[in-house]
Protein backbone atom coordinates (compact mmCIF):
# COMPACT_ATOMS: atom_id res chain seq x y z
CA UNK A 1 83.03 57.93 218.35
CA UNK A 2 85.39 60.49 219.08
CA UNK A 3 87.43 62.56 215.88
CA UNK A 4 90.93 62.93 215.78
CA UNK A 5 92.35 66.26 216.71
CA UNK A 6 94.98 67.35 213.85
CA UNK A 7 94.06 70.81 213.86
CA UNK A 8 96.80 73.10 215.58
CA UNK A 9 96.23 74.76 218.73
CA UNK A 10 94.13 77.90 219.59
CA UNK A 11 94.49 80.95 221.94
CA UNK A 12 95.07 80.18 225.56
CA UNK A 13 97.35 77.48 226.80
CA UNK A 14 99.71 80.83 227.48
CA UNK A 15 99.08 82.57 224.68
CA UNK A 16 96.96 86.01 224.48
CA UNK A 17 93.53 86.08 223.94
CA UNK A 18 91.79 85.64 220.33
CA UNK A 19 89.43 88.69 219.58
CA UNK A 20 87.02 86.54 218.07
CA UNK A 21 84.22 88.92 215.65
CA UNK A 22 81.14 86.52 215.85
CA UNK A 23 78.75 88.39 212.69
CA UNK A 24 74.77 87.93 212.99
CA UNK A 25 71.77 88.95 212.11
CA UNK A 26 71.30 90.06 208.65
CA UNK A 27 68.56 90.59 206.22
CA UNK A 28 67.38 87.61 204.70
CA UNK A 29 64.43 85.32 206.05
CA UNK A 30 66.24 83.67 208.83
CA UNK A 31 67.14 86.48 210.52
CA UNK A 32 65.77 84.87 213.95
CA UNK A 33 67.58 81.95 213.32
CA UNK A 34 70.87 83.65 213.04
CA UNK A 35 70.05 85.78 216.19
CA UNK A 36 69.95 82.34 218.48
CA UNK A 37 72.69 81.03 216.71
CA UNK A 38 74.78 83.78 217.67
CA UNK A 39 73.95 83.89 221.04
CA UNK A 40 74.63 80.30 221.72
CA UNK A 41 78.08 80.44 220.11
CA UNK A 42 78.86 83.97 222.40
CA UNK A 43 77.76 81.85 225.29
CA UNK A 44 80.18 78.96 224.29
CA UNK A 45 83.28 81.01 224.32
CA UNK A 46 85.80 80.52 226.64
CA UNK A 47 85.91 84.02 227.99
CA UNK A 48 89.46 83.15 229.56
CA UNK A 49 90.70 82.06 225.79
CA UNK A 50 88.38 84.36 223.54
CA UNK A 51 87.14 88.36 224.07
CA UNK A 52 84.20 88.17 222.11
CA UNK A 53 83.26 91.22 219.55
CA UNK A 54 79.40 90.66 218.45
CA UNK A 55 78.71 92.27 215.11
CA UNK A 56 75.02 92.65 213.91
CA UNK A 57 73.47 93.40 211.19
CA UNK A 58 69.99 94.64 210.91
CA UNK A 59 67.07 93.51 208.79
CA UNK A 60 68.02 97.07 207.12
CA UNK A 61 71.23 95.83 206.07
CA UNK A 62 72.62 98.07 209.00
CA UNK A 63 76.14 96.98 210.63
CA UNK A 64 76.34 97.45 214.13
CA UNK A 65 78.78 97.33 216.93
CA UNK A 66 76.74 95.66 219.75
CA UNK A 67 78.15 96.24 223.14
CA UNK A 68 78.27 93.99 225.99
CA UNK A 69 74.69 94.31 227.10
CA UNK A 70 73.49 92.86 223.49
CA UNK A 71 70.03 91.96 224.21
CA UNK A 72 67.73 89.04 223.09
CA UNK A 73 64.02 88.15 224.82
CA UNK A 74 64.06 85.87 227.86
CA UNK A 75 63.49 83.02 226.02
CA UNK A 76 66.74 82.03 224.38
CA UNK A 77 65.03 80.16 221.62
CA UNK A 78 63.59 80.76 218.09
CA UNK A 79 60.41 80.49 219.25
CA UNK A 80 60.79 83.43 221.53
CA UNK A 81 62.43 85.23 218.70
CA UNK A 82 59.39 84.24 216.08
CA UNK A 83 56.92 85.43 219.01
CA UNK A 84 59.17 88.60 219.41
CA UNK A 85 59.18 89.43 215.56
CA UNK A 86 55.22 88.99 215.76
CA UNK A 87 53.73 90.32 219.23
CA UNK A 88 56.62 92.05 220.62
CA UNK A 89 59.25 94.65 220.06
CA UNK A 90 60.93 93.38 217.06
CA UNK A 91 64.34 95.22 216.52
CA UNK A 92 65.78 95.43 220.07
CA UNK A 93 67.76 92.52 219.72
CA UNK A 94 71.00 94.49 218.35
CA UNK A 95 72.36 97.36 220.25
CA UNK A 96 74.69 100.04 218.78
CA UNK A 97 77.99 100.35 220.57
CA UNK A 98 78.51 104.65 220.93
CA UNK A 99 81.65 105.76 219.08
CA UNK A 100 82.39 107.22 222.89
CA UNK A 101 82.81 103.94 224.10
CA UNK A 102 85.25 102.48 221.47
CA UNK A 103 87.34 105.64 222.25
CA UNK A 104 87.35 104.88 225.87
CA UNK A 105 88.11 101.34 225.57
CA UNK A 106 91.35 102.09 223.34
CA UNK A 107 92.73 104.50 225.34
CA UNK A 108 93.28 108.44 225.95
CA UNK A 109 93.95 109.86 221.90
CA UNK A 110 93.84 106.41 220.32
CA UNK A 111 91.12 105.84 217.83
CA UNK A 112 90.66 102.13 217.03
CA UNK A 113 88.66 102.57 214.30
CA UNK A 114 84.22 100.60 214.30
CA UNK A 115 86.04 97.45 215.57
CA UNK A 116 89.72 97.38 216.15
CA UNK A 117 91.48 94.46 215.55
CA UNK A 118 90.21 90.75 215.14
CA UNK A 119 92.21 87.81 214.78
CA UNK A 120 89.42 85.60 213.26
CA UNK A 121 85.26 85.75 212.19
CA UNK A 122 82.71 83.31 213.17
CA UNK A 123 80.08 84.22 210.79
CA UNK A 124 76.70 83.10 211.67
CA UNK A 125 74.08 84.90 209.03
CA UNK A 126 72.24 82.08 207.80
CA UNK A 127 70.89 82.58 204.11
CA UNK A 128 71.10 85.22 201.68
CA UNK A 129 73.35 88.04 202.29
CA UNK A 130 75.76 85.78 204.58
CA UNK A 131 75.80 82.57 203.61
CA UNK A 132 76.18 82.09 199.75
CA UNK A 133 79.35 83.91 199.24
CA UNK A 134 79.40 87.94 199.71
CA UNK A 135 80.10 87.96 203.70
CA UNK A 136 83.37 85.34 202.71
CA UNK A 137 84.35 87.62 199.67
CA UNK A 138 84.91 90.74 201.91
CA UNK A 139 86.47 88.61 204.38
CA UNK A 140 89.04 87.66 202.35
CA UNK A 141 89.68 91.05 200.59
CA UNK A 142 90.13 91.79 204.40
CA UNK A 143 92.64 89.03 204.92
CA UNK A 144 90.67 87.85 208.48
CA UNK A 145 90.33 84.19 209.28
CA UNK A 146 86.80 83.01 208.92
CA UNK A 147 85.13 80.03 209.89
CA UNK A 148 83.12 77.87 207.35
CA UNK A 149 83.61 77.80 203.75
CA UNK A 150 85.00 80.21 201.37
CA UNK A 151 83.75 81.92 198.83
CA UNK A 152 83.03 79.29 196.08
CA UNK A 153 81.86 76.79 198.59
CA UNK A 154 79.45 79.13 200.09
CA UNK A 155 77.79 79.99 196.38
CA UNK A 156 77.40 76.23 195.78
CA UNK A 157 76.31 75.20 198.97
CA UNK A 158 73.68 78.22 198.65
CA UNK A 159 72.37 77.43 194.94
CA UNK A 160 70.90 74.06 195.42
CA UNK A 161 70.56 73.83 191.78
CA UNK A 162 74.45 74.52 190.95
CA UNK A 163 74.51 72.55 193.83
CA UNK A 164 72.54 69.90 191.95
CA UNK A 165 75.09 70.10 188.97
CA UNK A 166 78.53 69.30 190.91
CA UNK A 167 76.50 66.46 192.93
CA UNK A 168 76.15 64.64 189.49
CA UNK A 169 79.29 65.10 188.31
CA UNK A 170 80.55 63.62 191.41
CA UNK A 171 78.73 60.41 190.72
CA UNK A 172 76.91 61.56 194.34
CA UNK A 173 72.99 60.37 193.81
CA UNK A 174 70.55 62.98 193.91
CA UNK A 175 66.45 62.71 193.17
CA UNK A 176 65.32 64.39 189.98
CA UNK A 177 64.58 67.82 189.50
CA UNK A 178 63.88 70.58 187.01
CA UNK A 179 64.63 74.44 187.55
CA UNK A 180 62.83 77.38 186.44
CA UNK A 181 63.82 81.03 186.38
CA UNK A 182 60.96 83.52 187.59
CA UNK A 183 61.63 85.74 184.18
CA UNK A 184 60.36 82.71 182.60
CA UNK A 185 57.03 82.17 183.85
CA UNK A 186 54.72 84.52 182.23
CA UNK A 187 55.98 82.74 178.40
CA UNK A 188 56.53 79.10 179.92
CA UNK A 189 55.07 78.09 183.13
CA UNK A 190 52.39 76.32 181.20
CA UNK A 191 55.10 74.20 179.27
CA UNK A 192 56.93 74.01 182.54
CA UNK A 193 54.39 72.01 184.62
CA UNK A 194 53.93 69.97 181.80
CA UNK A 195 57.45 69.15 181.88
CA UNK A 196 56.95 68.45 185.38
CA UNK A 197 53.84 66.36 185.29
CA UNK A 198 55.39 64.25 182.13
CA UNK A 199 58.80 63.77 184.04
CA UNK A 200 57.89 62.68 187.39
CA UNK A 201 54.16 64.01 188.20
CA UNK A 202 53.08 64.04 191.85
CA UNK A 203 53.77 64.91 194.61
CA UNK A 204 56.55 67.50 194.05
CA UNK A 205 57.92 69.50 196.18
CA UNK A 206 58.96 73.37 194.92
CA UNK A 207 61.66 75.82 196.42
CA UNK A 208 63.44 78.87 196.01
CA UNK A 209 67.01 77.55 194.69
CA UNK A 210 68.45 80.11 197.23
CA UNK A 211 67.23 80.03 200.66
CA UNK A 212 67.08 78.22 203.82
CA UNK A 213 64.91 76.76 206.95
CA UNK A 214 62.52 75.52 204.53
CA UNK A 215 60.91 78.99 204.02
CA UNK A 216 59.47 79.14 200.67
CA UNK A 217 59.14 75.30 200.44
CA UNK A 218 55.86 73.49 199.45
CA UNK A 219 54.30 70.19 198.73
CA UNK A 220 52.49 69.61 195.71
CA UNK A 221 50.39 66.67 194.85
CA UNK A 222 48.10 68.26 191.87
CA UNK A 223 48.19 70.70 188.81
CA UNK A 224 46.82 73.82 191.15
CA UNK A 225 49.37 73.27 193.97
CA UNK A 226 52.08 73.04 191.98
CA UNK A 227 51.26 76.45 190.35
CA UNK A 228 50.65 77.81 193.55
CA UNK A 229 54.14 76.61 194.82
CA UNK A 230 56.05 78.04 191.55
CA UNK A 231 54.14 81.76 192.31
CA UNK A 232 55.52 81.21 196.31
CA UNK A 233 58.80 80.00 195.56
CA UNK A 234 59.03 83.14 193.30
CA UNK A 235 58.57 85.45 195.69
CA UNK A 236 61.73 84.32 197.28
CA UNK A 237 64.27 83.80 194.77
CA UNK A 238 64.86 84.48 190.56
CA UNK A 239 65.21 80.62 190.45
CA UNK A 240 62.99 78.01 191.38
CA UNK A 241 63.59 74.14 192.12
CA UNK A 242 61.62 71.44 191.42
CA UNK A 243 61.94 68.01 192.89
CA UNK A 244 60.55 64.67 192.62
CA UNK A 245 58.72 63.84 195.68
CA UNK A 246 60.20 60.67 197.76
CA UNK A 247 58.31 58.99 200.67
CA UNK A 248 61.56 59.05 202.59
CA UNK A 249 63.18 59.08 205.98
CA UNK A 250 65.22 62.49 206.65
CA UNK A 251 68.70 62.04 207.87
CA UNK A 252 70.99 64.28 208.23
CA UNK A 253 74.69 64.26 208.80
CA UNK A 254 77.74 66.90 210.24
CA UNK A 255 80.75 67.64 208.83
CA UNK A 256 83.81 68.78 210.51
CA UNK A 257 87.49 69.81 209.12
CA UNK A 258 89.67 71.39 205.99
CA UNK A 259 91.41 68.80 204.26
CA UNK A 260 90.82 65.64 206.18
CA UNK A 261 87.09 66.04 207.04
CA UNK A 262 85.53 63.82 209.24
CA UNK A 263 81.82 62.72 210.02
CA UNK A 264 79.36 62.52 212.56
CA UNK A 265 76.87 59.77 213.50
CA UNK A 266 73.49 60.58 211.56
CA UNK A 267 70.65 61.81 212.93
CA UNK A 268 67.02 61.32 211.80
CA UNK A 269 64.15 64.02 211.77
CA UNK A 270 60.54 62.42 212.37
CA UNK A 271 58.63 65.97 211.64
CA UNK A 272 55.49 66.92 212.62
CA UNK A 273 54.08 68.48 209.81
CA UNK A 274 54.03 66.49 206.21
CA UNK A 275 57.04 67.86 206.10
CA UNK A 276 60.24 69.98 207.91
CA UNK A 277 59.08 73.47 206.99
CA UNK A 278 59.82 76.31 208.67
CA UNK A 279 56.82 76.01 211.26
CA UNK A 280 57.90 72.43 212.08
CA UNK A 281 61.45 73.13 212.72
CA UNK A 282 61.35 76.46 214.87
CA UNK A 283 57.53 77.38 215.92
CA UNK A 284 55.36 74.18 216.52
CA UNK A 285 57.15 71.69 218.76
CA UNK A 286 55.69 68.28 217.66
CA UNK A 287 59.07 67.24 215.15
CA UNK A 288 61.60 64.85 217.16
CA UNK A 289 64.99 64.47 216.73
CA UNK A 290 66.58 60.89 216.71
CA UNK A 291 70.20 60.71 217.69
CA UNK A 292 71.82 58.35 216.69
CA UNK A 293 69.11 57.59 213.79
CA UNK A 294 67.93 54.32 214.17
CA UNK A 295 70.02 52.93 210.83
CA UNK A 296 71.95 49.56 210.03
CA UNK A 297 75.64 49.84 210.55
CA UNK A 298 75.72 49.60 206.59
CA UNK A 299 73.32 52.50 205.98
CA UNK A 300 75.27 54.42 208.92
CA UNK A 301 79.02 54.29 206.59
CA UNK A 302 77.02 54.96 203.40
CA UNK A 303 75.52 58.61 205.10
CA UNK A 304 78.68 59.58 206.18
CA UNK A 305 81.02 58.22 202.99
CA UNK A 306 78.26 60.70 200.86
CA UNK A 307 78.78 63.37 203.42
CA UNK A 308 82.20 63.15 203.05
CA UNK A 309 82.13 63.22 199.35
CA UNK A 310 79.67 65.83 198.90
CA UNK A 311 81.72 68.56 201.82
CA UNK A 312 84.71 67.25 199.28
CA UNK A 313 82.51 68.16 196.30
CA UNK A 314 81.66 71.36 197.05
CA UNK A 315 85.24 72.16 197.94
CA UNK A 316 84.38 73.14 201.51
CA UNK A 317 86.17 73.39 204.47
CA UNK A 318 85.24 73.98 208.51
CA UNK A 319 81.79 73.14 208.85
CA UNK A 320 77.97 71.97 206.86
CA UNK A 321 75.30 69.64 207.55
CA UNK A 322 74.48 67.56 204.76
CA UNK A 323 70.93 66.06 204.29
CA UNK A 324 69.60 62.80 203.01
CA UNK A 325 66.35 61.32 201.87
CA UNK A 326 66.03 57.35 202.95
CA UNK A 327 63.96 55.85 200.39
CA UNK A 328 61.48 53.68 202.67
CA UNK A 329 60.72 51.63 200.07
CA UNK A 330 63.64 50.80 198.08
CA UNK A 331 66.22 52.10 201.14
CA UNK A 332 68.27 54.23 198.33
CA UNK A 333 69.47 56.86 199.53
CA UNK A 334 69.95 60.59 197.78
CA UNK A 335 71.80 63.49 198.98
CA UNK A 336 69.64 66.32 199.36
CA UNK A 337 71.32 69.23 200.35
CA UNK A 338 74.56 70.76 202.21
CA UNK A 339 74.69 73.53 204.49
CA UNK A 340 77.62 75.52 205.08
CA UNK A 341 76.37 77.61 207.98
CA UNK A 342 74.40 75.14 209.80
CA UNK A 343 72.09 76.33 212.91
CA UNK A 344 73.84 76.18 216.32
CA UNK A 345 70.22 77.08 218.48
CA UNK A 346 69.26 74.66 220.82
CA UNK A 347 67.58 72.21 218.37
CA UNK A 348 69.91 72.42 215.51
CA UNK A 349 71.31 69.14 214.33
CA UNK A 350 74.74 70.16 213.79
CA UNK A 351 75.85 70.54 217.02
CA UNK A 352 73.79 67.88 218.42
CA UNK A 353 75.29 65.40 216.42
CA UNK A 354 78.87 65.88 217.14
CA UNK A 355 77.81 66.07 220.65
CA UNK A 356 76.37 62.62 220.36
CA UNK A 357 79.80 62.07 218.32
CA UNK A 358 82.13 62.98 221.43
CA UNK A 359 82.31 67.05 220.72
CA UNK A 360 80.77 69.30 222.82
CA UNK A 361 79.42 72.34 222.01
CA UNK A 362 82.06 74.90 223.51
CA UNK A 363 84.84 72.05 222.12
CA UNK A 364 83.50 71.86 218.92
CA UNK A 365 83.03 75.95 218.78
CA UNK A 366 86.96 75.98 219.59
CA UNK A 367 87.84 73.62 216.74
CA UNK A 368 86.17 75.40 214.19
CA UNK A 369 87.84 78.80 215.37
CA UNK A 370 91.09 76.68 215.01
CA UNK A 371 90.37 75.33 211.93
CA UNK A 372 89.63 78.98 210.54
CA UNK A 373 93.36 80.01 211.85
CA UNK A 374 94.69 76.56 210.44
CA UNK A 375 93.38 77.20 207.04
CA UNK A 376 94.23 81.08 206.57
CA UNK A 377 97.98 80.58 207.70
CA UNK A 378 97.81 77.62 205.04
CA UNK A 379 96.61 80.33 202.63
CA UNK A 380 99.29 82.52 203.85
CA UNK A 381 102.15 80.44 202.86
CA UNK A 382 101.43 80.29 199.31
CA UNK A 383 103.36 82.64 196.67
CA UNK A 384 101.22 85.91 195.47
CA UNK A 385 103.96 87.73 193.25
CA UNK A 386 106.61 86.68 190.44
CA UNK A 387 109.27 88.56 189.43
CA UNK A 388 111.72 87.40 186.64
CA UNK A 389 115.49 88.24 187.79
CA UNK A 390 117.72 89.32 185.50
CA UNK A 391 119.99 86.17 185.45
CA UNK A 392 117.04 84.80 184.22
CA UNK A 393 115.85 82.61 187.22
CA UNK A 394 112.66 83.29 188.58
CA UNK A 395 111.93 85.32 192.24
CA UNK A 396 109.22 83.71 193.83
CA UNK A 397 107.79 86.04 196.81
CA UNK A 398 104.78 85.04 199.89
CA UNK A 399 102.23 86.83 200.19
C-alpha cells in the first residue's frame, strides 16, 4: 500500500536549504529514548535538502546548542543508551556549541543570536516536558513550524485519562477504567480498590495517566499488587489509571497527515515479558515485532478506521501511533492509547510500519517536515485582527 502524496513540496528541488531544529533529550523518563530517536531522524536528513541544527536538552532541564560532533555511544540503540545511563558516562551525549563558534559561523560582527534562524522544528522529546503540550505552546508563541500535533492534541494524547474521556464521546471503544489522584490516597485508597475489585477485579493493570514506554506500568492480579501498583504509579504522576485487564493481542497502528490522514498496515507486538514494559521494549530482546500483523482483511480496516477516528478525535495532525488490544476471546477490539511523538529508534513501530506501508524512513521524515510547513502556512492565512471602518463595513486583516 502506498499513501497518496497531497502534501506540498519541501526544500530542494531548487529551492534553498530548510534549517531544520530537530529538539531532544529532555527531562522526563525517556530521556534515552528521545536521544536514539533523534539521532536516527539527524541521520535521515537529506543533507543536500536540510542543514540540520540539533537542540538538546539535558536531564537538568538545560538547553543546549550541540555542534556537529554531537556524540552518542557506539551502539546506536537504546540498549547502549540504558547501559550508558547505568555503567558508563551518562551525560556526554549532548555537547554545548561555544558562543565563539556561532559568531564565526555568522560572519565577522554579526551575532546570530543561540540558534539563528529555523524554518521548521522536529521535536522529538518523548514524555513529559515535550510531548503533552509545553514544547508546542512555545513553538507557537514563536511562530516556527513544528512537526506533530499542537498544543491541545499533545495534552490529550499525553493524559490517557482525558484521553479516555474524548474516546467515549467519540463512540471509539475503550476497556474500563477508573482514575485516582495521588492527593487522594491517604483518605480513599481503601474505598478505591474496592471500587476496583467490585467493578472489574483482577488482573488490572495500573499507570501513571502521564507518561510513556510503559515506565510506571504494572500488572495486578490480587489486593497487595494492586496497592503496590497505585504507590508506583504515584511516584510518577498526580494521577493514576486503572484498567481492566484483557487477555489480548497488541496491535498497533501509524498515522500520517493534517486533514486527510491516512493509515498504515497494523503491526502486532508478541512481548516477552507478561507484558510490553519498559524492559521488554528497549533492554531485554526476547519481544518480536509482526509486520504486517497476522489479522483478517476485516480486522485489518477496523484498526485503521479506529486509528483514523481516534488521530481525528484528538484533533491531531502530522504524526501518532495508536494502540489496540485484540480481545482473543471475543476478537473486540478497544483502542488503547495514541501517541503523538512516536519512537523513531530502530525498533519503533512507527516507522516500521509505514515502511512496510511503502514509506521509507528518510521519505517519511521529509513528509512530516512538509506537513509541518503545510499546516503553519494554513495557519498563516487565517485573519488575527478586526477593525470596524468608519463606513461601517468591517476591515478584516492576516496575520
Amino acid at each position: 500500500m502506498r499513501t497518496r502524496k497531497k502534501e506540498t513540496r519541501g526544500a530542494g528541488h531548487g529551492h534553498a536549504r530548510l534549517r531544520v531544529g530537530v529538539i531532544y533529550g529532555g527531562r522526563s523518563v525517556e530521556h534515552e529514548v528521545s536521544l536514539v530517536s533523534a539521532r536516527a531522524i539527524m541521520q535521515a536528513l537529506d543533507p543536500r535538502r536540510y542543514e540540520v541544527v540539533p537542540i538538546g536538552i539535558t536531564r537538568q532541564g538545560r538547553w543546549v546548542l550541540a555542534g556537529a560532533h554531537w556524540t552518542l555511544p557506539p551502539d546506536p540503540s537504546v540498549r547502549g543508551l540504558v547501559r550508558l545511563r547505568n555503567g558508563g558516562r551518562a551525560g556526554t551525549a549532548l555537547a554545548s556549541l561555544p558562543r565563539a563558534a556561532l559568531k564565526s559561523a555568522a560572519g565577522p560582527g554579526r551575532d546570530p543570536g543561540p540558534l539563528g534562524r529555523l524554518d521548521v522544528i522536529f521535536p522529538v522529546v518523548h514524555g513529559m516536558g515535550g510531548e503533552e503540550g509545553t514544547l508546542q505552546g512555545l513553538l507557537e508563541l514563536a511562530d516556527i513550524p513544528y512537526v506533530g500535533a499542537g498544543v491541545l492534541g499533545s495534552a490529550l494524547g499525553m493524559d490517557k485519562a482525558m484521553m479516555k474521556v474524548v474516546f467515549r464521546e467519540a463512540g471509539l471503544p475503550i476497556v474500563d477504567h477508573r482514575v485516582l489522584r495521588r492527593s487522594d490516597l491517604e483518605a480513599g485508597r481503601d474505598r478505591f480498590v474496592q471500587a476496583v475489585e467490585e467493578a472489574f477485579g483482577y488482573p488490572c493493570f495500573v499507570k501513571p495517566a502521564n507518561g510513556g514506554s510503559s515506565v510506571g506500568v504494572s500488572k495486578a492480579k490480587r489486593r497487595a499488587d494492586l496497592l503496590e501498583a497505585i504507590d508506583l504509579a504515584a511516584r510518577y504522576d498526580r494521577k493514576i489509571i486503572v484498567e481492566r485487564g484483557v487477555d489480548a493481542r497488541e496491535i498497533e497502528c501509524s498515522v500520517l497527515g493534517n486533514d486527510e490522514p491516512e493509515a498504515s498496515v497494523p503491526g502486532e507486538i508478541v512481548p516477552g515479558n507478561e507484558f510490553y514494559d519498559y524492559r521488554a521494549k528497549y533492554i531485554d530482546e526476547n519481544s518480536r515485532l509482526l509486520i504486517p500483523a497476522p489479522l483478517s482483511p476485516e480486522q485489518t480496516q477496523r484498526v485503521r478506521d479506529l486509528a483514523l477516528r481516534a488521530f481525528r478525535a484528538l484533533d491531531l495532525c502530522g504524526m501518532a501511533r495508536a494502540d489496540f488490544f485484540l480481545d482473543r476471546t471475543s476478537d473486540a477490539l478497544f483502542i488503547n492509547e495514541v501517541n503523538t511523538i512516536p519512537g523513531f529508534t530502530p525498533i519503533s513501530m512507527y516507522p516500521k510500519l509505514w515502511e512496510a506501508s511503502g514509506v521509507p524512513f528518510p521519505a517519511l521524515v521529509d513528509r512530516l517536515i512538509r506537513l509541518a510547513v503545510e499546516r503553519h502556512r494554513e495557519k498563516k492565512s487565517l485573519i488575527t485582527s478586526y477593525r470596524p471602518a468608519r463606513n461601517g463595513r468591517r476591515s478584516l486583516t492576516k496575520g
